[in-house]
C-alpha atoms as a PDB file:
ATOM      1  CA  UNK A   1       0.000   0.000   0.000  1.00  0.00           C
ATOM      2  CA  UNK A   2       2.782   2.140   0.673  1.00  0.00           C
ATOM      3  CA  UNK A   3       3.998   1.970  -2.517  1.00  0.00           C
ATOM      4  CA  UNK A   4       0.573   2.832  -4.402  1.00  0.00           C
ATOM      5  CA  UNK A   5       0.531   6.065  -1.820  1.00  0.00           C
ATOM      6  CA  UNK A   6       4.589   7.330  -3.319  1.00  0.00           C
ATOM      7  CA  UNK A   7       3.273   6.161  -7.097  1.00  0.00           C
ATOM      8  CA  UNK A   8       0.254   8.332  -7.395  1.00  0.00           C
ATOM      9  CA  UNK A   9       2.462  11.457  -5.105  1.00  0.00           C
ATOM     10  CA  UNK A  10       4.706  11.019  -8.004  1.00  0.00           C
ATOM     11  CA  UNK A  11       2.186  11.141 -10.889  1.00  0.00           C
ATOM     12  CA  UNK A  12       0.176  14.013  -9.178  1.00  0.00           C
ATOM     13  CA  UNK A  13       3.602  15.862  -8.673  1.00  0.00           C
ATOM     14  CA  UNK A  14       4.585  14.917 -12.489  1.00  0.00           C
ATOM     15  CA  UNK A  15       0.840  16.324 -13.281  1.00  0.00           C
ATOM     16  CA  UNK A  16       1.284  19.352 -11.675  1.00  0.00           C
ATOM     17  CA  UNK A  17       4.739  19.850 -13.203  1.00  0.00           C
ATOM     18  CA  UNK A  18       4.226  18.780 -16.350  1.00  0.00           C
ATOM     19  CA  UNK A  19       0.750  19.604 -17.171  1.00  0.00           C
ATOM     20  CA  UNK A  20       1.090  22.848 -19.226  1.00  0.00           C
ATOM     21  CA  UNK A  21       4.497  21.741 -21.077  1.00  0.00           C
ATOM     22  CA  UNK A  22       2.571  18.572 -22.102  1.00  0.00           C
ATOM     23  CA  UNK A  23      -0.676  20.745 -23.017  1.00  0.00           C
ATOM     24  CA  UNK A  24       2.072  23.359 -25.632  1.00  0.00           C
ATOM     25  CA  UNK A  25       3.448  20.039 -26.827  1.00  0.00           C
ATOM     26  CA  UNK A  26       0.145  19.182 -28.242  1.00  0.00           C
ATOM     27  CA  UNK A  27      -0.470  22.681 -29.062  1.00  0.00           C
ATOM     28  CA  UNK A  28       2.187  22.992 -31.073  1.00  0.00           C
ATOM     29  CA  UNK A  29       1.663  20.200 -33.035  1.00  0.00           C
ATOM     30  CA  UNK A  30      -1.894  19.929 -33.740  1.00  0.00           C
ATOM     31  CA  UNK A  31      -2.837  23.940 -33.679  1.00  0.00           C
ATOM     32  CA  UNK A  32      -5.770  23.579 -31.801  1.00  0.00           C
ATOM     33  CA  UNK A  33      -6.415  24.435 -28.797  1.00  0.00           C
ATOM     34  CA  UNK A  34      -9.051  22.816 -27.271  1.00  0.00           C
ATOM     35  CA  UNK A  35      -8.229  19.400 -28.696  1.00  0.00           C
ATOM     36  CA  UNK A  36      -4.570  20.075 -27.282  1.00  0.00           C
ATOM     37  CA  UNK A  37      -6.637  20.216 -23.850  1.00  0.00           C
ATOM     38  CA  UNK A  38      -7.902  16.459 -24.275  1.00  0.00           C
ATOM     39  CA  UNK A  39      -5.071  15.306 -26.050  1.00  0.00           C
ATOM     40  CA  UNK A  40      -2.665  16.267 -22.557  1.00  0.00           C
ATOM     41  CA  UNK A  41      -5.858  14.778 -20.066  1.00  0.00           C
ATOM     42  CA  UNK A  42      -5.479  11.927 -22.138  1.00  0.00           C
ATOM     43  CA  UNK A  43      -2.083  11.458 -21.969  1.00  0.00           C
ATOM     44  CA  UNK A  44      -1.997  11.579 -18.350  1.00  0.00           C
ATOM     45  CA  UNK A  45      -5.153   9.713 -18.193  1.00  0.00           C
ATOM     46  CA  UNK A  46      -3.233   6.580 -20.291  1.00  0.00           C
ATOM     47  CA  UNK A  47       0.125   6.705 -18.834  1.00  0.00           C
ATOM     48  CA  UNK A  48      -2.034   6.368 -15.013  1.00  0.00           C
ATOM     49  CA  UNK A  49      -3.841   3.319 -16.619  1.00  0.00           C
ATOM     50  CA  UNK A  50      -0.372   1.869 -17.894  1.00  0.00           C
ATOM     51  CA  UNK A  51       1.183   2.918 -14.255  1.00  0.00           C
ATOM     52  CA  UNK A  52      -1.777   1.374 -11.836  1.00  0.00           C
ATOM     53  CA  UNK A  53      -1.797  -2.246 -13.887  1.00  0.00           C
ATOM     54  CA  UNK A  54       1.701  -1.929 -12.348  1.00  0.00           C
ATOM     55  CA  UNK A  55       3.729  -1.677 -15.290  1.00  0.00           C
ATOM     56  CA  UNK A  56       7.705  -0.350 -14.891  1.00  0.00           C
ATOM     57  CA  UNK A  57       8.210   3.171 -16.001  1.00  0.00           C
ATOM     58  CA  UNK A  58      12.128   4.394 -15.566  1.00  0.00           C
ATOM     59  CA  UNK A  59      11.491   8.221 -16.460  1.00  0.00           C
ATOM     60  CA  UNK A  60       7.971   9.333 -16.143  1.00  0.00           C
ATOM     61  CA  UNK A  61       8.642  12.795 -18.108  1.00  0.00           C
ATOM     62  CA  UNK A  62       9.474  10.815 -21.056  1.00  0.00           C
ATOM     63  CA  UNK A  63       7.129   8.464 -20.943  1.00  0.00           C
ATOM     64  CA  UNK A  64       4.124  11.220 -20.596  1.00  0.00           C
ATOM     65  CA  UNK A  65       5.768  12.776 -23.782  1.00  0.00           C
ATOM     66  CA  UNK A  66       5.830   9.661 -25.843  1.00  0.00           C
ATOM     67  CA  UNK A  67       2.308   8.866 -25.110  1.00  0.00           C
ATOM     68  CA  UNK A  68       1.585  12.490 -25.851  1.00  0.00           C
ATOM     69  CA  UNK A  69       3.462  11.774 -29.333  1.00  0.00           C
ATOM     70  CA  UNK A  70       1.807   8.705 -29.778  1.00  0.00           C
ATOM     71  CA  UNK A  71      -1.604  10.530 -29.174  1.00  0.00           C
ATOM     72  CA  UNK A  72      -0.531  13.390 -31.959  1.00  0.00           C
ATOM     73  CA  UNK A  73       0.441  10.817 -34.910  1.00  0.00           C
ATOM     74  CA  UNK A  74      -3.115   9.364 -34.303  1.00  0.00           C
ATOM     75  CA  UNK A  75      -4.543  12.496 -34.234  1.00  0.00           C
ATOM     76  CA  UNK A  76      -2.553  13.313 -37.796  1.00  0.00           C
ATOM     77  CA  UNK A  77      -3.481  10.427 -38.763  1.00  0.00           C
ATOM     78  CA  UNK A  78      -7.109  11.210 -38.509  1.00  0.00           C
ATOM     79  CA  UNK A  79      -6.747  15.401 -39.506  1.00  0.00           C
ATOM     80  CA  UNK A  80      -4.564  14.904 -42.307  1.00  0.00           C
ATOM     81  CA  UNK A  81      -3.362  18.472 -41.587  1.00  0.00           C
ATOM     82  CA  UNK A  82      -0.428  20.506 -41.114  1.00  0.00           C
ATOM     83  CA  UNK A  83      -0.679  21.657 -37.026  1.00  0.00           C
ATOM     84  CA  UNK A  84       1.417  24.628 -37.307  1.00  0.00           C
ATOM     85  CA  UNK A  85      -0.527  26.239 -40.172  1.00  0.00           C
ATOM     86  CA  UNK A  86      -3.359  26.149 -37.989  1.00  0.00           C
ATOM     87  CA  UNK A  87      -1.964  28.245 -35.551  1.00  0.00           C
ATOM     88  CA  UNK A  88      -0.281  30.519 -38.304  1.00  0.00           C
ATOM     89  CA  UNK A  89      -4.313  31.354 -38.776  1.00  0.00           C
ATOM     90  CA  UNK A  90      -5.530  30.787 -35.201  1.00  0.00           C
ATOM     91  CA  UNK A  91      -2.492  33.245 -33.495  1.00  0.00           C
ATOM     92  CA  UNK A  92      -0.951  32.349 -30.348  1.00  0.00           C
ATOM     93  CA  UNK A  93      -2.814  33.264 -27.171  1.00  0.00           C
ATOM     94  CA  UNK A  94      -0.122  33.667 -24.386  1.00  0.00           C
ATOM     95  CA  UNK A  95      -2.412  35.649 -21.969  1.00  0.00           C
ATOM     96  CA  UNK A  96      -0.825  38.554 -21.415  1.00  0.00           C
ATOM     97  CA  UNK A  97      -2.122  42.370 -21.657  1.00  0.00           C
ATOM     98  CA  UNK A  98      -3.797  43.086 -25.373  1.00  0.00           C
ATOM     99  CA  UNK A  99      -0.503  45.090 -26.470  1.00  0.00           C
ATOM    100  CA  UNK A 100       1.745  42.374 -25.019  1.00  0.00           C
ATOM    101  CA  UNK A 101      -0.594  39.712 -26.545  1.00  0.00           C
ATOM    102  CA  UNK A 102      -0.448  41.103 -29.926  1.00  0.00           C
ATOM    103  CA  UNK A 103       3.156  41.678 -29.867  1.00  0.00           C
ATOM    104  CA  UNK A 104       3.368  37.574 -28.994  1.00  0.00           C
ATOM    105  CA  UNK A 105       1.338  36.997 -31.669  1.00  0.00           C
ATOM    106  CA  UNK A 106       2.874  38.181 -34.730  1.00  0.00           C
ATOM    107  CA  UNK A 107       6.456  37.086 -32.841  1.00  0.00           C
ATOM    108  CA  UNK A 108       4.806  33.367 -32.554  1.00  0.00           C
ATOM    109  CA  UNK A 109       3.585  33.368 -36.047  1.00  0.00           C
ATOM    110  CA  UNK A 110       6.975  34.643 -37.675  1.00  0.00           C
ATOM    111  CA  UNK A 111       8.827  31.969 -35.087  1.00  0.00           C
ATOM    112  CA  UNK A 112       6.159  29.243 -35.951  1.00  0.00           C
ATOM    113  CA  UNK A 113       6.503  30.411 -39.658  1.00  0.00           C
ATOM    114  CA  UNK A 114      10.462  30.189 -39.528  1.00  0.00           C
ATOM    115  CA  UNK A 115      10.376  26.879 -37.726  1.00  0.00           C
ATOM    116  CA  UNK A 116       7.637  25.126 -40.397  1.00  0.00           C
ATOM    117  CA  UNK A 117      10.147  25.734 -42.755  1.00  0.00           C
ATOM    118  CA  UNK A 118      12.493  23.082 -41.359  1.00  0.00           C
ATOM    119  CA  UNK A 119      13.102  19.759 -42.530  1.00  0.00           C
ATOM    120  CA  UNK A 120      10.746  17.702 -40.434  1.00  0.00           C
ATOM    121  CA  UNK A 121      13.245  15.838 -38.655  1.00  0.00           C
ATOM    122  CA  UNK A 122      15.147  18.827 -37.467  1.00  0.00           C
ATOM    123  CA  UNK A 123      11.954  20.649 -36.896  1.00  0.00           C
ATOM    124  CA  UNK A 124      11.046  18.377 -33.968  1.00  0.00           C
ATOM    125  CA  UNK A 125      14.110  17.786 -32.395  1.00  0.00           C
ATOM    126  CA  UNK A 126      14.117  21.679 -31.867  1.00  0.00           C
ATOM    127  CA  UNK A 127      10.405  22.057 -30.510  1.00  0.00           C
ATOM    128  CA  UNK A 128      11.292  19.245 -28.175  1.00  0.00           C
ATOM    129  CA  UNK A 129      14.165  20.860 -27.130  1.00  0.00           C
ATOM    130  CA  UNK A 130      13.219  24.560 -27.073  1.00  0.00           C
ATOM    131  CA  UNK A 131       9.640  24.328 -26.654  1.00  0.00           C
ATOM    132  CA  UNK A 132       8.894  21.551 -24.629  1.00  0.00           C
ATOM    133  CA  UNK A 133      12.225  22.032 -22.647  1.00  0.00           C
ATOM    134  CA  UNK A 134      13.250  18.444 -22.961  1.00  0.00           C
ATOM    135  CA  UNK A 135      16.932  17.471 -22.626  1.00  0.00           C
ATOM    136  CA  UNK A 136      18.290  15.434 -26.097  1.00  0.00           C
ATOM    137  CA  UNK A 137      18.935  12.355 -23.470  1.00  0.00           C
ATOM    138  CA  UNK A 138      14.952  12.639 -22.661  1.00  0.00           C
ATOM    139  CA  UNK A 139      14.110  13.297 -26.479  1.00  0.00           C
ATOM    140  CA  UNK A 140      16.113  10.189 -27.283  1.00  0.00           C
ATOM    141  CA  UNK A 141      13.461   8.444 -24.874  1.00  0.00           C
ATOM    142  CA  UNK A 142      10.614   9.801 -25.978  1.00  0.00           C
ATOM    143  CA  UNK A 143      11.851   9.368 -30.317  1.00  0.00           C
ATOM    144  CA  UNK A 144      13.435   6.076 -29.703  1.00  0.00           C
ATOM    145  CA  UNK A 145      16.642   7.623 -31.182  1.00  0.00           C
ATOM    146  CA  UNK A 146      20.185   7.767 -29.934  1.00  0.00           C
ATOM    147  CA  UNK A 147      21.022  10.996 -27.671  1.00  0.00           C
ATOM    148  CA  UNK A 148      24.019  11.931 -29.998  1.00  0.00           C
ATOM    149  CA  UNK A 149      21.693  11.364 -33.475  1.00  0.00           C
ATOM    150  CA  UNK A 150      18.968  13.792 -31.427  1.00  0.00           C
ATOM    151  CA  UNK A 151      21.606  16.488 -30.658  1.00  0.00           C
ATOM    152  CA  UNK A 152      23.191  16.099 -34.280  1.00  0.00           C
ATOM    153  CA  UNK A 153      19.420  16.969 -35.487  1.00  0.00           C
ATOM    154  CA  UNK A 154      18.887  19.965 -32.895  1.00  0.00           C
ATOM    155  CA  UNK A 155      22.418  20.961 -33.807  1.00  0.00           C
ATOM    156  CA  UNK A 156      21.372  20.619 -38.025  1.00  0.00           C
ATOM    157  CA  UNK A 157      18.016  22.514 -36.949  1.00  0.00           C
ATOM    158  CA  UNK A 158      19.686  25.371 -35.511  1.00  0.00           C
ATOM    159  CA  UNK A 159      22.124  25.563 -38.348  1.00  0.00           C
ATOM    160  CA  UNK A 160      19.304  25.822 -40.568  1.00  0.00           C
ATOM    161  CA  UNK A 161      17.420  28.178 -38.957  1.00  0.00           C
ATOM    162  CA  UNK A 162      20.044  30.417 -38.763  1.00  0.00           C
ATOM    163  CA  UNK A 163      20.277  30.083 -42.595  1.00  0.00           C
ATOM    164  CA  UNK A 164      16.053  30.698 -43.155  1.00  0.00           C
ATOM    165  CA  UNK A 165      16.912  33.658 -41.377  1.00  0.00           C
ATOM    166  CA  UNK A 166      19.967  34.938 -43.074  1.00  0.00           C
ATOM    167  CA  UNK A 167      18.808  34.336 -46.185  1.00  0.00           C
ATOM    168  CA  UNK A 168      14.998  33.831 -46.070  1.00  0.00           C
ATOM    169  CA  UNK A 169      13.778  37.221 -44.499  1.00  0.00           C
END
């Protein structure tokens, strides 16, 4: 019993923690909002199902982000749409002040804009990493790829980001 009691402290302490990164993850990806909501509730609401039938899980954050992953291919898979052209359209709706919140906006668009222009595989690695705020070692968990192939990618990413922007504007 003891041991239920620290498992469920740790996944209400990894909900509370992990909630809102797992919630811009979906965002991000699917552009909308709402869905992005259920999506993250059903992530958590999975990865306690998988937990309580007493299954091993070695890094929770991970293992919420992969099942959050998981969930977003089946949403694509059911959308057939491009996420971040939706929220090119929808805006980005950080909460601040009107001035502030338009200001975000059009910088979130441009960034969003910028960063759809990556090769897919780069374009991920660097949302994980500078979105989502995941290390490459946890990326590697959540992708299934090797920690030095992720930061090769995030590395690739950057470099051609900083070319979009050099040469792109």
């Amino acid at each position: 019993m003891y041991k239920n009691t620290e498992i469920m402290e740790a996944f209400t302490k990894a909900y509370d923690e992990l909630s809102d990164s797992i919630f811009r993850h979906c965002w991000f990806r699917i552009g909308d909002r709402e869905r992005a909501k259920d999506l993250m509730q059903e992530t958590f609401t999975k990865s306690w199902q998988y937990i309580s039938r007493g299954e091993k899980v070695d890094n929770l954050k991970a293992f919420l982000y992969r099942v959050a992953n998981n969930l977003i291919i089946d949403e694509y898979r059911k959308k057939k749409e491009l996420s971040l052209d939706n929220l090119m359209v929808e805006g980005f709706e950080p909460g601040f002040d009107d001035r502030r919140k338009n200001e975000q906006e059009i910088d979130a668009r441009f960034i969003l804009g910028v960063v759809n222009r990556l090769d897919e595989k780069y374009r991920e690695a660097v949302l994980m990493r500078y979105i989502d705020d995941l290390s490459p070692k946890e990326i590697a968990e959540v992708t299934g790829e090797s920690e030095n192939n992720i930061s090769v990618r995030i590395h690739r990413g950057l470099s051609q980001l900083k070319e979009i922007l050099n040469n792109g504007r």
